[in-house]
Protein backbone atom coordinates (compact mmCIF):
# COMPACT_ATOMS: atom_id res chain seq x y z
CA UNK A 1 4.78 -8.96 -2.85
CA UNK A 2 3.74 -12.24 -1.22
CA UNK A 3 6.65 -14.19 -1.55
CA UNK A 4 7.01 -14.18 2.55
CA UNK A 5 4.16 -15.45 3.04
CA UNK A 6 5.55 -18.87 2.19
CA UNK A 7 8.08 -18.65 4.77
CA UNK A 8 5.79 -17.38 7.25
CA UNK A 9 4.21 -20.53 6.93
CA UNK A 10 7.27 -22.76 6.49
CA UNK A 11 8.62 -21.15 9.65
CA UNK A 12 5.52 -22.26 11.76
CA UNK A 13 5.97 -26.03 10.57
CA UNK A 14 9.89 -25.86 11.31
CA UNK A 15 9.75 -23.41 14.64
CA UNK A 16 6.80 -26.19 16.48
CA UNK A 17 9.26 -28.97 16.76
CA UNK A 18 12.10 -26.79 16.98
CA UNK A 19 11.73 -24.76 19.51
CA UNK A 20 10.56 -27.54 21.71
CA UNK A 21 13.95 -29.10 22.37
CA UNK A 22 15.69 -25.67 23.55
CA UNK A 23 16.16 -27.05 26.34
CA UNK A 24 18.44 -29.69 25.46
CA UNK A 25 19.88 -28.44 21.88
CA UNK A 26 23.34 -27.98 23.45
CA UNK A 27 23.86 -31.90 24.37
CA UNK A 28 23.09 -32.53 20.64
CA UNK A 29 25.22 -31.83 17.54
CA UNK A 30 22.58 -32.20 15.53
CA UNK A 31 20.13 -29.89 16.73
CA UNK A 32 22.60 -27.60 16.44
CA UNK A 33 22.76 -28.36 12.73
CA UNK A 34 19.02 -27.92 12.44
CA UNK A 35 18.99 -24.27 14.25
CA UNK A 36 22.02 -23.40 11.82
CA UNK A 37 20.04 -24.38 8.62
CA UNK A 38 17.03 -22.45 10.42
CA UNK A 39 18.89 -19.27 11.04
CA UNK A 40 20.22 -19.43 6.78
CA UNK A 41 16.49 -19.62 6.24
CA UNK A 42 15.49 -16.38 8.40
CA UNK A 43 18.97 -14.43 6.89
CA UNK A 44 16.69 -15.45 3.22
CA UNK A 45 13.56 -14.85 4.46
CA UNK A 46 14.36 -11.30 6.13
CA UNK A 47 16.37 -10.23 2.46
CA UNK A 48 12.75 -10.97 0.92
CA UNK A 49 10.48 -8.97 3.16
CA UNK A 50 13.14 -6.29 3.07
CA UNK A 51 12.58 -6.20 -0.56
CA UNK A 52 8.80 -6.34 -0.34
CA UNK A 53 8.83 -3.67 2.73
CA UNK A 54 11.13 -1.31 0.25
CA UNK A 55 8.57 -1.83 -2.92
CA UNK A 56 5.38 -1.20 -0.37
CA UNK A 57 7.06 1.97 0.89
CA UNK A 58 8.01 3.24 -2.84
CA UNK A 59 4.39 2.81 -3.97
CA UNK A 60 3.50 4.72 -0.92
CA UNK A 61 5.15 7.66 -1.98
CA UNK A 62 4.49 7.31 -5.44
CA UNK A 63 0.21 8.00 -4.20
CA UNK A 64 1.43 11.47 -2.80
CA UNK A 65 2.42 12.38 -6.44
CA UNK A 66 -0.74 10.94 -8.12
CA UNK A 67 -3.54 13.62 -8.42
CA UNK A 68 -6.44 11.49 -7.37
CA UNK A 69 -4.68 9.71 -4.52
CA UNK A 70 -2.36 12.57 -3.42
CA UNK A 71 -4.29 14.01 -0.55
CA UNK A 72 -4.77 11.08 1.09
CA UNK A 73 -1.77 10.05 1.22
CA UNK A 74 -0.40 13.25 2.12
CA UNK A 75 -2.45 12.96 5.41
CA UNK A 76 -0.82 10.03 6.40
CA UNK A 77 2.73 10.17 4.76
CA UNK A 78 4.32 10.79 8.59
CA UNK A 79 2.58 8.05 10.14
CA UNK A 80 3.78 6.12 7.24
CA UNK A 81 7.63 7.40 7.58
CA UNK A 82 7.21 7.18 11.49
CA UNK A 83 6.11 3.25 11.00
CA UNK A 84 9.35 2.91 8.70
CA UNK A 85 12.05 5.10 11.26
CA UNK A 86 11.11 2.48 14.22
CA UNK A 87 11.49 -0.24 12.28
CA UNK A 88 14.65 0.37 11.02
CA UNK A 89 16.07 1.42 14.35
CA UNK A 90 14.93 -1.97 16.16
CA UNK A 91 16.31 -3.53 12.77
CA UNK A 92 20.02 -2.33 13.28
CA UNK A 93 19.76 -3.08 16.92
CA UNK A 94 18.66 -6.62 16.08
CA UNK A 95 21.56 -6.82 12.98
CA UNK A 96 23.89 -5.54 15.42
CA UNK A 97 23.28 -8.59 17.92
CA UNK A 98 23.21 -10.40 15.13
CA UNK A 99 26.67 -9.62 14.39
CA UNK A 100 28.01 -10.11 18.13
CA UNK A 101 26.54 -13.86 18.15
CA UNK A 102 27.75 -14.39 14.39
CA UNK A 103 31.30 -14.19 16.38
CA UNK A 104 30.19 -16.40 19.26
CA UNK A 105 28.22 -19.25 17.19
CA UNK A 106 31.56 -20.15 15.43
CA UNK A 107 34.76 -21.45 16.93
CA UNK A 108 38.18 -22.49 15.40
CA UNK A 109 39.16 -25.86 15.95
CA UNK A 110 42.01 -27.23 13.97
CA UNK A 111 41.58 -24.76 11.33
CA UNK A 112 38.43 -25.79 10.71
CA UNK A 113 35.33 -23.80 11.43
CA UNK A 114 33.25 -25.31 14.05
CA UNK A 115 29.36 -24.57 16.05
CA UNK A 116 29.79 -23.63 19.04
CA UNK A 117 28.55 -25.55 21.72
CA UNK A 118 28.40 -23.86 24.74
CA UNK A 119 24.83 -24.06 26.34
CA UNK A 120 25.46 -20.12 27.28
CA UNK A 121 25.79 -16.90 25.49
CA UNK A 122 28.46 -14.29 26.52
CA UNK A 123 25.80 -11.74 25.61
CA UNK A 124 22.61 -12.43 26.65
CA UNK A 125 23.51 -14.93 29.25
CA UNK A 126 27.23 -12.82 31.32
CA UNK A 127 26.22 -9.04 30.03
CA UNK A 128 22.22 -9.41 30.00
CA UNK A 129 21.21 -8.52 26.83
CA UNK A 130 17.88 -9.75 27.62
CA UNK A 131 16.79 -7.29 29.91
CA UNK A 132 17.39 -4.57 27.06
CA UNK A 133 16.26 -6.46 23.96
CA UNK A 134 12.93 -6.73 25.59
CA UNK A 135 12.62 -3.42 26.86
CA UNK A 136 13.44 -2.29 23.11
CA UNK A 137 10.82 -4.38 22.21
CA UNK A 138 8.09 -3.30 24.16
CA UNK A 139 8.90 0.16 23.36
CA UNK A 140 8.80 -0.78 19.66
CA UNK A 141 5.31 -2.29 20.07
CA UNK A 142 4.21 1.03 21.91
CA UNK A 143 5.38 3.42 19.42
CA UNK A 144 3.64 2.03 16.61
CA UNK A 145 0.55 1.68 18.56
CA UNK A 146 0.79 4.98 19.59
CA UNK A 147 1.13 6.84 16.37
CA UNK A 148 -2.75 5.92 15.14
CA UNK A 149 -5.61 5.35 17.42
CA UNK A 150 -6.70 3.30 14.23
CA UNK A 151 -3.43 1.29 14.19
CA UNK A 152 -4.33 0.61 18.05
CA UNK A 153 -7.85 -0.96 17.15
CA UNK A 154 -6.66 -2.74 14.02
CA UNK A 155 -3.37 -4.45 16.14
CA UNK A 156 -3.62 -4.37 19.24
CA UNK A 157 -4.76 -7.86 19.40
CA UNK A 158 -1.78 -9.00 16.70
CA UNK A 159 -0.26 -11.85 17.55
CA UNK A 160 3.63 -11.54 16.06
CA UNK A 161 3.56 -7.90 17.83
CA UNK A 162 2.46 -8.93 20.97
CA UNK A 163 4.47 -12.33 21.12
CA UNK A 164 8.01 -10.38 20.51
CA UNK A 165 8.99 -9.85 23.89
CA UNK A 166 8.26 -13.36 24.80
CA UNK A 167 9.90 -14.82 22.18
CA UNK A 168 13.00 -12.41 23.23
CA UNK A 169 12.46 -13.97 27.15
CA UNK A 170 13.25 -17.28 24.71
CA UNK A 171 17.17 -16.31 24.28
CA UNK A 172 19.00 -17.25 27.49
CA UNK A 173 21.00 -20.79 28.20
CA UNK A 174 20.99 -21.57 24.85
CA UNK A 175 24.15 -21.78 22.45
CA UNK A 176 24.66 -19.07 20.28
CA UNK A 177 23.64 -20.10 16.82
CA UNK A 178 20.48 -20.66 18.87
CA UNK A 179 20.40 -17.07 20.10
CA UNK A 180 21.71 -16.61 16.89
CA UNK A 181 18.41 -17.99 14.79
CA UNK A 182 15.92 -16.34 17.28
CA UNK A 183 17.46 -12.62 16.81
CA UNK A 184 17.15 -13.51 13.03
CA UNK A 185 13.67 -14.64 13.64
CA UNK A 186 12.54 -12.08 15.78
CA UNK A 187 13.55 -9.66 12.80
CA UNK A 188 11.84 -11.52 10.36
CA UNK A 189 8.50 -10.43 12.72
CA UNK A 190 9.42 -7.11 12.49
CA UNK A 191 9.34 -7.20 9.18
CA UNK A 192 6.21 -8.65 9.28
CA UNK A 193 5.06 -6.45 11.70
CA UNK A 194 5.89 -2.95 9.34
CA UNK A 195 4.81 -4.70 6.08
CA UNK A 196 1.62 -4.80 7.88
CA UNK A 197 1.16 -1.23 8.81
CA UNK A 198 2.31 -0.62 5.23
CA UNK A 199 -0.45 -2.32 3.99
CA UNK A 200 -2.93 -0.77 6.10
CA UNK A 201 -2.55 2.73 4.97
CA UNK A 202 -2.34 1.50 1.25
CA UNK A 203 -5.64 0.52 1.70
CA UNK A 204 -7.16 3.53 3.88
CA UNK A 205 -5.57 5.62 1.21
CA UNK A 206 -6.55 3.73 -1.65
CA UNK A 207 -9.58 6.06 -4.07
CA UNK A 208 -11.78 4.08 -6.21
CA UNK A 209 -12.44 6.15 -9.20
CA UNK A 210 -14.62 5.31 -11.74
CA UNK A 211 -14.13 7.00 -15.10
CA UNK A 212 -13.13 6.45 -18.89
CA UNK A 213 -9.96 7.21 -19.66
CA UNK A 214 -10.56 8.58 -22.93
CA UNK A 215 -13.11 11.59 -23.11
CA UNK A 216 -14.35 13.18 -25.75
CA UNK A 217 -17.08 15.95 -26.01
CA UNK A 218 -19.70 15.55 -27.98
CA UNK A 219 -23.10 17.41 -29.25
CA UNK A 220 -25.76 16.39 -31.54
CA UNK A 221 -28.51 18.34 -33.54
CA UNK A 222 -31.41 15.87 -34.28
CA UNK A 223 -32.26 17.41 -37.65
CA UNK A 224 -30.22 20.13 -39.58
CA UNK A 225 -33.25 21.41 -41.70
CA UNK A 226 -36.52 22.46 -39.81
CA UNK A 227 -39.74 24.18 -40.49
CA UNK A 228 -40.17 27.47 -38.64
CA UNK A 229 -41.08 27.05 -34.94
CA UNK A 230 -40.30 24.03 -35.31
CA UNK A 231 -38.75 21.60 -31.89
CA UNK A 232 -34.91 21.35 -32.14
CA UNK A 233 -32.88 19.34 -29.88
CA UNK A 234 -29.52 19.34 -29.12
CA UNK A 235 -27.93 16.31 -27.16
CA UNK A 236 -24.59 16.71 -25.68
CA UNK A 237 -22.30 14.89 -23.54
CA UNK A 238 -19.25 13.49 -22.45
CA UNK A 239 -17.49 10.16 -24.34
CA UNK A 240 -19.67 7.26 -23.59
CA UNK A 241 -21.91 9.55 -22.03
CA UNK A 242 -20.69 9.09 -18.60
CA UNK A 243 -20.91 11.51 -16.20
CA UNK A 244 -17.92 10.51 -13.86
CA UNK A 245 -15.78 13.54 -15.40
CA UNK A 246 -18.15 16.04 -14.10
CA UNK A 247 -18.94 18.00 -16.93
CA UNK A 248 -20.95 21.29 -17.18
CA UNK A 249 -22.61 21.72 -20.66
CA UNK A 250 -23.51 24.86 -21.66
CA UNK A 251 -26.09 24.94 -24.72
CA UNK A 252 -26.79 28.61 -26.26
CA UNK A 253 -25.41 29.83 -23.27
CA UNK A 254 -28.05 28.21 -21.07
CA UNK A 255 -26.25 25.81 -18.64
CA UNK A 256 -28.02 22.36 -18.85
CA UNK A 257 -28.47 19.80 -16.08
CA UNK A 258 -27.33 16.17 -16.99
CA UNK A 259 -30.30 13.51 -17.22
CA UNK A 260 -29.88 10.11 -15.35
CA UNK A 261 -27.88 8.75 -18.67
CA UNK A 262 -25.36 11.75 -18.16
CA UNK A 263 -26.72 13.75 -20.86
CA UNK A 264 -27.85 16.98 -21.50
CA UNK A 265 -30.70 17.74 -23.61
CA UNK A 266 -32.17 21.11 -24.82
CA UNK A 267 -35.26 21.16 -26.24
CA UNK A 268 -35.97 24.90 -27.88
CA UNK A 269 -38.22 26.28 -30.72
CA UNK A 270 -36.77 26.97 -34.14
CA UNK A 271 -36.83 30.90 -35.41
CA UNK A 272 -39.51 31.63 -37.65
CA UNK A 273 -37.34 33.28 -40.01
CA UNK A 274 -35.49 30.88 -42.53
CA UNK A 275 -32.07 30.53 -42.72
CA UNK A 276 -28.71 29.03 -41.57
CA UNK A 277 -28.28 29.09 -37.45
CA UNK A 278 -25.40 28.12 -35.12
CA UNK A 279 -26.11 26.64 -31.82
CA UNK A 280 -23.03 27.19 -29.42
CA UNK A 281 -22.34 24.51 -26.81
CA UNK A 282 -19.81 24.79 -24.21
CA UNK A 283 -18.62 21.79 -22.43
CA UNK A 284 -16.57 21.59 -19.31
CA UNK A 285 -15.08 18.34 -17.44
CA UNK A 286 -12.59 16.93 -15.54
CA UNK A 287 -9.89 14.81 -16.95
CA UNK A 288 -8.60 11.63 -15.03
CA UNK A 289 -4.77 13.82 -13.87
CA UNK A 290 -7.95 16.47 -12.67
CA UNK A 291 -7.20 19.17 -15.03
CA UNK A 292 -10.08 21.41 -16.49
CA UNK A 293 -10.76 20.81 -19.91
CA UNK A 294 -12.78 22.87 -21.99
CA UNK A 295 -14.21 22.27 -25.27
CA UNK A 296 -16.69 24.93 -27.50
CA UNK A 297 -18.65 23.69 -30.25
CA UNK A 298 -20.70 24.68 -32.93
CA UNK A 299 -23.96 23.21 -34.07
CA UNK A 300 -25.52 24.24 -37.31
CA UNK A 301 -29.33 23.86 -38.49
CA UNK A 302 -31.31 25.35 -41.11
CA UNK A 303 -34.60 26.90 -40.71
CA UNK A 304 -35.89 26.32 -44.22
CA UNK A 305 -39.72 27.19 -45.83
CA UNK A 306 -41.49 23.80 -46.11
CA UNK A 307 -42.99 25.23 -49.98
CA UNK A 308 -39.30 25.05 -51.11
């Protein structure tokens, strides 16, 4: 899940020297070499965060189908989907560009594939594609913003979404696999951008539950053969005694409150009469899926005549 993280950070040592001769990356082969080698490493980089984006998404839904978890994100399941619809439809826009410049970065030249070397764009820099990529830009940045007055706080200050449209100003008078590399780039951030958002309702849905995963009910008579009036207790409980599953504990039909240990403990008289006795106990709890489980018991003691 962090593999792009790596490029994110490659791409900040490459990008500083890089993008500081765009100015003059036409009059040099070479720097055309270095922007085509760039723009392989975005086409990588943007399969990978697709990937991640994909898994983030799928583990979203799976929380809407998990009982502890599945209110939550229920709530904010059409934020989620609306973060994941703009994305993909400034995506294709970008892949479509993307395809127009693949066209214009190559040229023939004695049957031989060659980088073009014009220091001009048919697209951006003839039919202004500029004007439009930014635009689509801005109105990406403001639809995400807008769907969350949480996702406003949280990102309004983020750098890669506010930086997109000036990066996009970046693509004119350059040769195409130039243009080329900073479409590729600028989806890269996008990607960023939406595995971001992803991660920010995985958190605000996430439910820390603390429980064991194995229950078990359990009661206890301290001694099974009293004198007559004598004390006898009865402990019961849940497992390990926690009380995380909410359990109510019923003990001869008298519902008991837990102590601070999560037990309950009733403390009655014995009859006076001798003889075998059942305590009932009736124990209620939650199970980790949040089913109702119920479990009756019987506790036996015998009232017995201390001359015997």
């Amino acid at each position: 899940m962090q593999r792009f993280l790596l490029f994110k950070s490659l791409f900040l040592i490459l990008l500083i020297p890089v993008l500081g001769v765009l100015s003059c990356t036409n009059k040099n082969n070479n720097d055309l070499l270095v922007f085509e080698a760039l723009n392989n490493t975005f086409i990588n980089a943007n399969k990978i965060i697709i990937e991640d984006n994909d898994e983030l998404y799928q583990e979203y839904l799976n929380k809407t189908y998990d009982v502890i978890s599945r209110e939550k994100a229920l709530l904010y399941l059409p934020t989620v989907d609306s973060v994941k619809k703009f994305s993909k439809s400034i995506t294709g826009y970008l892949d479509d560009l993307a395809k127009t410049l693949q066209s214009e970065a190559y040229i023939q030249v004695d049957h031989k594939q060659m980088l073009n070397a014009n220091s001009f764009t048919v697209l951006f820099d003839r039919q202004n594609e500029s004007a439009k990529l930014s635009e689509k830009l801005l109105k990406y940045r403001k639809q995400l913003l807008g769907l969350d007055s949480a996702l406003t706080k949280e990102f309004s200050n983020n750098e890669i979404l506010n930086s997109l449209n000036k990066d996009a100003g970046l693509i004119s008078n350059v040769s195409p696999i130039v243009a080329l590399a900073m479409i590729n780039k600028l989806k890269y951030d996008c990607g960023i951008i939406e595995n971001s958002f992803f991660k920010f309702y995985e958190y605000k849905t996430s439910v820390i539950v603390d429980y064991y995963l194995k229950t078990k009910a359990i009661a206890v008579v301290d001694n099974q053969y009293v004198k007559p009036g004598e004390e006898v207790t009865v402990t019961a409980g849940i497992g390990e005694f926690n009380d995380a599953a909410n359990p109510d504990i019923y003990i001869n039909k008298q519902k008991i409150p837990l102590d601070q240990d999560g037990v309950a403990v009733c403390n009655f008289k014995a009859p006076v009469t001798t003889g075998k006795y059942i305590v009932p106990v009736k124990i209620t709890y939650a199970r980790p899926d949040g089913t109702k489980e119920v479990m009756e018991l019987k506790e036996e003691y015998n009232v017995i005549n201390p001359c015997n």
